[in-house]
N, C-alpha and C. Protein backbone atom coordinates (compact mmCIF):
# COMPACT_ATOMS: atom_id res chain seq x y z
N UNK A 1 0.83 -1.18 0.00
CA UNK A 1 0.00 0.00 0.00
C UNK A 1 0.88 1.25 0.00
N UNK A 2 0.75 2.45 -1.03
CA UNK A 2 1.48 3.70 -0.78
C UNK A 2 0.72 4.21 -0.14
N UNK A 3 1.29 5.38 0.96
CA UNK A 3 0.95 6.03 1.72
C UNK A 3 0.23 7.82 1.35
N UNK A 4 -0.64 7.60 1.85
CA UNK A 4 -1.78 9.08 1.91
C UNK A 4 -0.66 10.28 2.15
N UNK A 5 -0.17 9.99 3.36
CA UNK A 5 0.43 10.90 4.00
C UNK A 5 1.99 10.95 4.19
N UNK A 6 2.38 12.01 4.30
CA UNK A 6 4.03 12.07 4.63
C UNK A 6 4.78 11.37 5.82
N UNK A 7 5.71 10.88 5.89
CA UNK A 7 6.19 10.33 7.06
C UNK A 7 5.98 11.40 8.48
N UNK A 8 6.84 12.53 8.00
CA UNK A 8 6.13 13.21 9.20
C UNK A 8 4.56 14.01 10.04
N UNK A 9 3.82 13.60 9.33
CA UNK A 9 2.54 13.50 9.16
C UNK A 9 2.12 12.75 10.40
N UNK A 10 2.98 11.36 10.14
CA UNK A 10 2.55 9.87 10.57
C UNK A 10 3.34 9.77 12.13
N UNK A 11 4.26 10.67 12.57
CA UNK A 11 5.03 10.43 13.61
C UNK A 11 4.97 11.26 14.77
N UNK A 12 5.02 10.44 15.84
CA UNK A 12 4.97 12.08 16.69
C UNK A 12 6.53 12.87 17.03
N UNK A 13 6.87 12.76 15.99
CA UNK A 13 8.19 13.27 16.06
C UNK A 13 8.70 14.70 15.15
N UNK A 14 8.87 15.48 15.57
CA UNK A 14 9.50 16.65 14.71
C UNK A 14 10.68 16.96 14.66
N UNK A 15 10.99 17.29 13.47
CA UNK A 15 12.34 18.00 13.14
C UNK A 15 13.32 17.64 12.49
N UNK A 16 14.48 17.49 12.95
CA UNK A 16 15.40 16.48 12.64
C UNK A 16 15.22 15.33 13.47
N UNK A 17 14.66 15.17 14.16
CA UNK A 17 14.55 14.00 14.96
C UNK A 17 13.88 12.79 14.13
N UNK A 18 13.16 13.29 12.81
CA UNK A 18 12.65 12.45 12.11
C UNK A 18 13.67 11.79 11.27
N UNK A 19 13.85 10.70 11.56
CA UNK A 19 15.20 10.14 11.47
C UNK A 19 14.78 9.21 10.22
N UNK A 20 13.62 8.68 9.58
CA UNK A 20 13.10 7.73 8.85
C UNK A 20 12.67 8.31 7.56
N UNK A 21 13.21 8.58 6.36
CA UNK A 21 12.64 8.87 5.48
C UNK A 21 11.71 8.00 4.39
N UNK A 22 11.35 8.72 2.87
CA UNK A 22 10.40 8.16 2.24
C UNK A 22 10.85 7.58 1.56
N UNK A 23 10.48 6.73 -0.04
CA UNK A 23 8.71 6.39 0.88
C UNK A 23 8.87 5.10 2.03
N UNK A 24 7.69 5.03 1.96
CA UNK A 24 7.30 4.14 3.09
C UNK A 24 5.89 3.06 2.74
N UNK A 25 5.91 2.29 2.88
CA UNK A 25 4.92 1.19 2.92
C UNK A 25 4.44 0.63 3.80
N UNK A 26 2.94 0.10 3.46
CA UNK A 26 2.41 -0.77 4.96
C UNK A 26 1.25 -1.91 4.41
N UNK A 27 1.23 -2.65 5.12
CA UNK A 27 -0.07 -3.57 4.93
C UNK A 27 -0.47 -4.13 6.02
N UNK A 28 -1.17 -4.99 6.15
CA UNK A 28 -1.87 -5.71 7.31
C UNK A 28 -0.97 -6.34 8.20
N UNK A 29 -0.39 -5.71 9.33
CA UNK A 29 0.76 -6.12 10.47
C UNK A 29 2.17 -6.00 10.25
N UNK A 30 2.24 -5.06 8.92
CA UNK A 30 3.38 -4.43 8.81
C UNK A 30 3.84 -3.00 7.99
N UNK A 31 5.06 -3.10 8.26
CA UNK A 31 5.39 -1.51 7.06
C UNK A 31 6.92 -1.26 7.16
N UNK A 32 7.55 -0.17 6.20
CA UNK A 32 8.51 -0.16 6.15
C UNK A 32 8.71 1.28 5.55
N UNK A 33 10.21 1.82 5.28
CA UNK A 33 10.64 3.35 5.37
C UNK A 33 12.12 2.61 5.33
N UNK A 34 12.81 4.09 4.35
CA UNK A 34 13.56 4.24 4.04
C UNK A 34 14.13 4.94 4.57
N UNK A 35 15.84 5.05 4.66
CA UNK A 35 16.62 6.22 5.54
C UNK A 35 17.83 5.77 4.30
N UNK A 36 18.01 7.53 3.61
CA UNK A 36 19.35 7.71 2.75
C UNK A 36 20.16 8.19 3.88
N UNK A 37 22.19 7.04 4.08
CA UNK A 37 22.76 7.68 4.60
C UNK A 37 23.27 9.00 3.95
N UNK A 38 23.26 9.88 4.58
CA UNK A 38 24.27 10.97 4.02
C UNK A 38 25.01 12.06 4.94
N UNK A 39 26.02 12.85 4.55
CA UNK A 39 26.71 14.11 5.36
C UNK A 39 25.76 14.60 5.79
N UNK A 40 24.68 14.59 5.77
CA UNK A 40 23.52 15.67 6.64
C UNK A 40 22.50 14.59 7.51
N UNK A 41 22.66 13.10 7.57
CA UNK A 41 22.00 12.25 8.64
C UNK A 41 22.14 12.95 9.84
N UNK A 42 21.53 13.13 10.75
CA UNK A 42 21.94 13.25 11.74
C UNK A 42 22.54 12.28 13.24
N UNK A 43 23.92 12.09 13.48
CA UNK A 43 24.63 11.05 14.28
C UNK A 43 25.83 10.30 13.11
N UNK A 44 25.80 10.90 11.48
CA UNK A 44 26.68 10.80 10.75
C UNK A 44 28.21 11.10 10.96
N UNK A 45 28.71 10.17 11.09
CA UNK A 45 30.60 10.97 11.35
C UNK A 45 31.12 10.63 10.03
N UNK A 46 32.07 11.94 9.91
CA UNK A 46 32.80 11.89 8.46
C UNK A 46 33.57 10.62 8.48
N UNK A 47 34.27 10.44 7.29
CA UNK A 47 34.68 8.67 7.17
C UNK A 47 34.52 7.74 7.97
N UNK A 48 33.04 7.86 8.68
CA UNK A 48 32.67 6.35 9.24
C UNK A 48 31.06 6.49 8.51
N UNK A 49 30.00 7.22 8.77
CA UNK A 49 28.74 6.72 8.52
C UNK A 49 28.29 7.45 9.98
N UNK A 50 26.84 6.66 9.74
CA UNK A 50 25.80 6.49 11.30
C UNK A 50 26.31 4.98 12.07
N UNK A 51 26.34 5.18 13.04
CA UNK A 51 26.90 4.29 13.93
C UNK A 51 25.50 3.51 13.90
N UNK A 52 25.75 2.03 13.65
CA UNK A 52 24.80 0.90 13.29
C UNK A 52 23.71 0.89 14.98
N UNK A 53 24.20 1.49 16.14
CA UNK A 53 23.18 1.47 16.83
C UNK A 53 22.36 2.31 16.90
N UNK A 54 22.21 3.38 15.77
CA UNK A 54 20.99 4.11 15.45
C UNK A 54 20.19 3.22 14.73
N UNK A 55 20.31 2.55 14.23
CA UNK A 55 19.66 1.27 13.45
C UNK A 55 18.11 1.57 14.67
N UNK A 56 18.19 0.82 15.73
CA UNK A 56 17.76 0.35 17.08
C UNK A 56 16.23 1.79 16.70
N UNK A 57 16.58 2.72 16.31
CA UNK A 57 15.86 4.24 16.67
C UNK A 57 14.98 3.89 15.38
N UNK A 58 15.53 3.72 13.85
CA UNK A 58 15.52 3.66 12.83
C UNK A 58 14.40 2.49 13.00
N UNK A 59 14.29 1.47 13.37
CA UNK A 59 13.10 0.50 14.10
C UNK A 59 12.23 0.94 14.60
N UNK A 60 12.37 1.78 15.64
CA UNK A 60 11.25 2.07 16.89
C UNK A 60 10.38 2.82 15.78
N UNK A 61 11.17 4.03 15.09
CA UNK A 61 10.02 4.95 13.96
C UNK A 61 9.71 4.45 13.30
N UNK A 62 10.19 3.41 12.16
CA UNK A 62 9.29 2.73 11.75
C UNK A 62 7.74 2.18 12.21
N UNK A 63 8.38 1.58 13.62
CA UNK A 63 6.99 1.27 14.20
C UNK A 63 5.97 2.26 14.79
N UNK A 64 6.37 3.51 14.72
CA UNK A 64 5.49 4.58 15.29
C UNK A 64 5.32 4.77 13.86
N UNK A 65 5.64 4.86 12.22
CA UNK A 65 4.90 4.76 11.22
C UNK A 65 4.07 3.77 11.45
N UNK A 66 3.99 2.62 11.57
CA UNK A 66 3.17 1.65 11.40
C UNK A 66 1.67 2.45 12.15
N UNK A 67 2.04 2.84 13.56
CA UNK A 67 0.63 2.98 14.72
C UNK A 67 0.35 4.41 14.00
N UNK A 68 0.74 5.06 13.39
CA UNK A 68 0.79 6.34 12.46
C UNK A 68 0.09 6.32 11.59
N UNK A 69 0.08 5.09 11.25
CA UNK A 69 -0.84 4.67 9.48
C UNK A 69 -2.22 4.19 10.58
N UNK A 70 -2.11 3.25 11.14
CA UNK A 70 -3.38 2.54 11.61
C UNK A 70 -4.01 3.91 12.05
N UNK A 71 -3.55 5.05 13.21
CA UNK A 71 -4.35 5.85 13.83
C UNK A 71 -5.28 6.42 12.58
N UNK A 72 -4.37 7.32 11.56
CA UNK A 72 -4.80 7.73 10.62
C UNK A 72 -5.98 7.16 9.76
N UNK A 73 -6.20 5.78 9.56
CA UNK A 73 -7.11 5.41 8.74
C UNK A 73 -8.14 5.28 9.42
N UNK A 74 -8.18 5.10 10.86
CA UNK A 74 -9.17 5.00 11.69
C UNK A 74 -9.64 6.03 12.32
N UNK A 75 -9.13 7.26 11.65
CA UNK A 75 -9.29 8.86 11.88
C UNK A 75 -9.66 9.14 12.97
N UNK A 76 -8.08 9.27 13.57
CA UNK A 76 -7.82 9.35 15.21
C UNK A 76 -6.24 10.06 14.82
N UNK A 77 -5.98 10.81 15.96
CA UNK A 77 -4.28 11.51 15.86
C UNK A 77 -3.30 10.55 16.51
N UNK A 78 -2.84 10.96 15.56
CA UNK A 78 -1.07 10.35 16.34
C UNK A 78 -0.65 10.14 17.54
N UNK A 79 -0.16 9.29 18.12
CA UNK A 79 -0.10 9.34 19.69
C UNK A 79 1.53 8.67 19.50
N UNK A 80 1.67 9.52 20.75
CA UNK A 80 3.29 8.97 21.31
C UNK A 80 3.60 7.73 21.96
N UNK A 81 4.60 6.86 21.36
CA UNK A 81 4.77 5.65 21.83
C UNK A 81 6.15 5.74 22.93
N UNK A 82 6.44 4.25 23.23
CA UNK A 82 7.85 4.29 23.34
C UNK A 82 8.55 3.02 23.85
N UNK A 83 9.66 3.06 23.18
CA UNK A 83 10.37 1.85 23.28
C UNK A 83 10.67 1.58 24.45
N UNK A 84 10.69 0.02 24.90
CA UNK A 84 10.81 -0.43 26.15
C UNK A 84 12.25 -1.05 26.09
N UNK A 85 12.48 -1.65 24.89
CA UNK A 85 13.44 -2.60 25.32
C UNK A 85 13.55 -3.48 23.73
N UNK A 86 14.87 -4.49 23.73
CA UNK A 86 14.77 -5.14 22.78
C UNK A 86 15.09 -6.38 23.74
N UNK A 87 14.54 -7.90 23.04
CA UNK A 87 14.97 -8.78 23.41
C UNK A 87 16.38 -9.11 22.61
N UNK A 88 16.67 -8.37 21.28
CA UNK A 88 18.03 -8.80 20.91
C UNK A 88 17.96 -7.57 19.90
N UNK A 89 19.48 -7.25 19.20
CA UNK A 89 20.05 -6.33 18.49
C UNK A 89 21.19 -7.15 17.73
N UNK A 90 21.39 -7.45 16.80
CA UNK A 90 21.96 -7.82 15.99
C UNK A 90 22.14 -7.22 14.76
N UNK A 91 23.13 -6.99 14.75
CA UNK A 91 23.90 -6.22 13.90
C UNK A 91 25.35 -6.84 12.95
N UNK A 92 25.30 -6.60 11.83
CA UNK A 92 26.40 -7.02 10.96
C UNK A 92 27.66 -6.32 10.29
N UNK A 93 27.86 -5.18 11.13
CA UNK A 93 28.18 -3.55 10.61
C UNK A 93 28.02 -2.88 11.72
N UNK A 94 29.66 -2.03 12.11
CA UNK A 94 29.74 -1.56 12.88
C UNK A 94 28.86 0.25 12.68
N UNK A 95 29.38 0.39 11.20
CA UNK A 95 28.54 2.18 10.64
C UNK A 95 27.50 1.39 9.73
N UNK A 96 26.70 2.51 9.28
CA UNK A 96 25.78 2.51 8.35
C UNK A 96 26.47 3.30 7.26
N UNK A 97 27.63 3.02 5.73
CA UNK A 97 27.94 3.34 4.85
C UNK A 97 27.06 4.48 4.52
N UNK A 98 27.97 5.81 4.27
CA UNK A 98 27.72 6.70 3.33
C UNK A 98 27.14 6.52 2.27
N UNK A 99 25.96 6.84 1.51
CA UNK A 99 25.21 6.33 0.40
C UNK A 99 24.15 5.43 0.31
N UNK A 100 24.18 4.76 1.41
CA UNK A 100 23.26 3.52 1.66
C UNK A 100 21.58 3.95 1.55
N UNK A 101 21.23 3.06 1.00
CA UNK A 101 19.83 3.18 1.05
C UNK A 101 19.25 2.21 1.97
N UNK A 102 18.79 2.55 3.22
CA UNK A 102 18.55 0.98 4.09
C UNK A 102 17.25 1.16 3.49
N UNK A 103 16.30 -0.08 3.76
CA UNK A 103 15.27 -0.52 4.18
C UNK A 103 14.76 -0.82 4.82
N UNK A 104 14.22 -0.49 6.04
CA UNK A 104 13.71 -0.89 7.63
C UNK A 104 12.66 -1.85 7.24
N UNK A 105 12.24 -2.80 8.03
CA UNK A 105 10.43 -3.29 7.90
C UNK A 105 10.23 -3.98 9.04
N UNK A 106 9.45 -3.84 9.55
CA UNK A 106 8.76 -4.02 11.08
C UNK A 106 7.11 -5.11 10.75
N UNK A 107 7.35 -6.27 11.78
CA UNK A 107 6.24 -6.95 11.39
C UNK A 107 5.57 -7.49 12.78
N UNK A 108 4.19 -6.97 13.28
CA UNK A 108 3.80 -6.99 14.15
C UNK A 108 3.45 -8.63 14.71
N UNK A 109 4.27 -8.60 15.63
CA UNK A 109 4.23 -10.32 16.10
C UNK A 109 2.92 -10.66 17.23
N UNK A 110 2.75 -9.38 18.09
CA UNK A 110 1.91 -9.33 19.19
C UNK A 110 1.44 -8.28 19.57
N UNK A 111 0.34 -8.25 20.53
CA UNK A 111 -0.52 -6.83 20.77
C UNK A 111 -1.14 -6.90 21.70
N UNK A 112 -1.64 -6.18 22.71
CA UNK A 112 -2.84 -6.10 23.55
C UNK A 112 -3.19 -4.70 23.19
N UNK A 113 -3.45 -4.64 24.47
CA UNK A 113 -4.36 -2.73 24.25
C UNK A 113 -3.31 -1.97 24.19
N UNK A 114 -2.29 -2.25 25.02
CA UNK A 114 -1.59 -0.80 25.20
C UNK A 114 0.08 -1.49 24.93
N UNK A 115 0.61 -2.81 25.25
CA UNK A 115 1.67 -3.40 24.35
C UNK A 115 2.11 -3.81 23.28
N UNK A 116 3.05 -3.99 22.41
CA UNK A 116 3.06 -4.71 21.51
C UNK A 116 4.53 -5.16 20.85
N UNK A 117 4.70 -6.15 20.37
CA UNK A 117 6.27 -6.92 20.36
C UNK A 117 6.65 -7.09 18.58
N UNK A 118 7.44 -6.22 18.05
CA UNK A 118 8.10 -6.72 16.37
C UNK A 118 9.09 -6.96 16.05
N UNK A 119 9.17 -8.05 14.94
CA UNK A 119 10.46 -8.30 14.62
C UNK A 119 10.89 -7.22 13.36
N UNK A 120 11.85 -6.71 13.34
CA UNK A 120 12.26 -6.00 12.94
C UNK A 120 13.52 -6.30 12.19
N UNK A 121 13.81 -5.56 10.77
CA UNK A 121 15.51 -6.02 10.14
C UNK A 121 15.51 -4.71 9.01
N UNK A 122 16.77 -4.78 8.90
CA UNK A 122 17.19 -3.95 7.56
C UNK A 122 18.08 -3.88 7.06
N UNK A 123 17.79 -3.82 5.80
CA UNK A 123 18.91 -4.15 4.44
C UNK A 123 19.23 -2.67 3.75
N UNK A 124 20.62 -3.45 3.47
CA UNK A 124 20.97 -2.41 1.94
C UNK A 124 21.23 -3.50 1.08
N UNK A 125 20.49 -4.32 0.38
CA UNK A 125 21.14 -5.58 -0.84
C UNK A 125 21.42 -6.76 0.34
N UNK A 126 21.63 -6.64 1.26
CA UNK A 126 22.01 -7.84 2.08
C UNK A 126 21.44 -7.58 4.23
N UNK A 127 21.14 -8.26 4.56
CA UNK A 127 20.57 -8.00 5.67
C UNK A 127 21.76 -7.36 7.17
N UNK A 128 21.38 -6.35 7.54
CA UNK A 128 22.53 -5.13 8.07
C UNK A 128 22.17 -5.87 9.68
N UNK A 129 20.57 -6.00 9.79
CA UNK A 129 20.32 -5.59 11.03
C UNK A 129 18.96 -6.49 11.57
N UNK A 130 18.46 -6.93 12.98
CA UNK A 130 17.90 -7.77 13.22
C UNK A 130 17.57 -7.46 14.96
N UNK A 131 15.89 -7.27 15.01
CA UNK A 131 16.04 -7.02 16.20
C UNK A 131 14.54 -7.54 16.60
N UNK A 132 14.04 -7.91 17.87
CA UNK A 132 12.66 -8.24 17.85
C UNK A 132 12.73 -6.29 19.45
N UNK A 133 11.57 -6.10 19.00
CA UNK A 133 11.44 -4.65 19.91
C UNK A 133 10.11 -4.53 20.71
N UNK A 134 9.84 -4.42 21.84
CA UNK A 134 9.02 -4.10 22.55
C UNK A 134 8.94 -2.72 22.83
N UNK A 135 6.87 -2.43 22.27
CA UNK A 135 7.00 -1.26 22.65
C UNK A 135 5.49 -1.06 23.32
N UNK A 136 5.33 0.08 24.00
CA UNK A 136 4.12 0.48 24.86
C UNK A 136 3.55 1.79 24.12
N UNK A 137 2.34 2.21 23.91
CA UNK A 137 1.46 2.83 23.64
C UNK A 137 0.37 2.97 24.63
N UNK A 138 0.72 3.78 25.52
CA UNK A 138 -0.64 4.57 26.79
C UNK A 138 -1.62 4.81 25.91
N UNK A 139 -3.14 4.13 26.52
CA UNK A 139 -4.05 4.71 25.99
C UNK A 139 -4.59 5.84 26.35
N UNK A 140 -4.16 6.54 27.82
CA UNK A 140 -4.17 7.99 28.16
C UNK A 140 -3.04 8.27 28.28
N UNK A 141 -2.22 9.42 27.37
CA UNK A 141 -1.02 9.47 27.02
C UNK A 141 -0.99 10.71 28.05
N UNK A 142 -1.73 11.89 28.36
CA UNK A 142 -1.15 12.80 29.13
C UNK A 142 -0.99 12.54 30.47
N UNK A 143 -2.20 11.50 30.68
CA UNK A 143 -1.94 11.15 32.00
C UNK A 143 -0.95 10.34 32.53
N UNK A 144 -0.80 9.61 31.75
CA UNK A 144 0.65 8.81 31.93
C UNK A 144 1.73 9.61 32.28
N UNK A 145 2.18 10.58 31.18
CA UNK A 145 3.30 11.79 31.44
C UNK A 145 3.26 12.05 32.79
N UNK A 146 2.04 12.86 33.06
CA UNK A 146 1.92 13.10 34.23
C UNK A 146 2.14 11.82 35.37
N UNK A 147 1.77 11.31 35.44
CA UNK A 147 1.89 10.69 36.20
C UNK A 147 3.03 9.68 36.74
């Protein structure tokens, strides 16, 4: 499925912090987004890249695209998630190469109301990265803050 809306549209994230670029895809318990490395990534060091544990971040937004697309079609706003934890991070690559075109894709393994658990990987031509991610979504998000 191509997407209605812009990635940052879909995230509760602004700025440069939007770390996941386009396009992006989704279907039924999953989706995916693109990130070009380049001199203007942000966490880029000259002759190394992005350090492969931004990968880890590069996941989590993906999956806040994913709850981004669902809110949206079910015409409801964006809500803030957040990563709990990974049960593993695997990685094949210490940087993320200058030029790279990754491919993130996130595939929803589990859910309740307010949890939910994905396996997660990404390629440039060959598989970089591998992670299963737990994350939480408050269904009263201010009160949570607060609280």
């Amino acid at each position: 499925m191509t997407l209605r809306w812009s990635v940052p549209d879909l995230l509760p994230h602004s700025g440069s912090m939007v770390l996941i670029g386009e396009p992006a895809a989704s279907g039924d318990g999953w989706a995916e987004a693109t990130v070009r490395i380049g001199e203007d990534s942000l966490f880029y060091r000259p002759g190394r890249g992005v350090p492969s544990w931004v990968g880890a971040e590069y996941m989590a937004q993906t999956i806040a695209l994913y709850a981004g697309i669902n809110a949206r079609q079910a015409g409801k706003n964006v809500k803030i998630g957040l990563l709990l934890g990974s049960r593993r991070y695997d990685v094949k690559t210490e940087y993320f190469q200058l030029g790279s075109h990754l491919r993130i894709h996130v595939d929803e393994v589990w859910k309740d109301s307010q949890m939910a658990v994905f396996d997660c990987h990404i390629e440039d031509r060959v598989r970089l990265a591998e992670a299963q991610l737990n994350v939480f979504q408050p269904v009263d998000t201010a009160t949570f803050l607060e609280g």
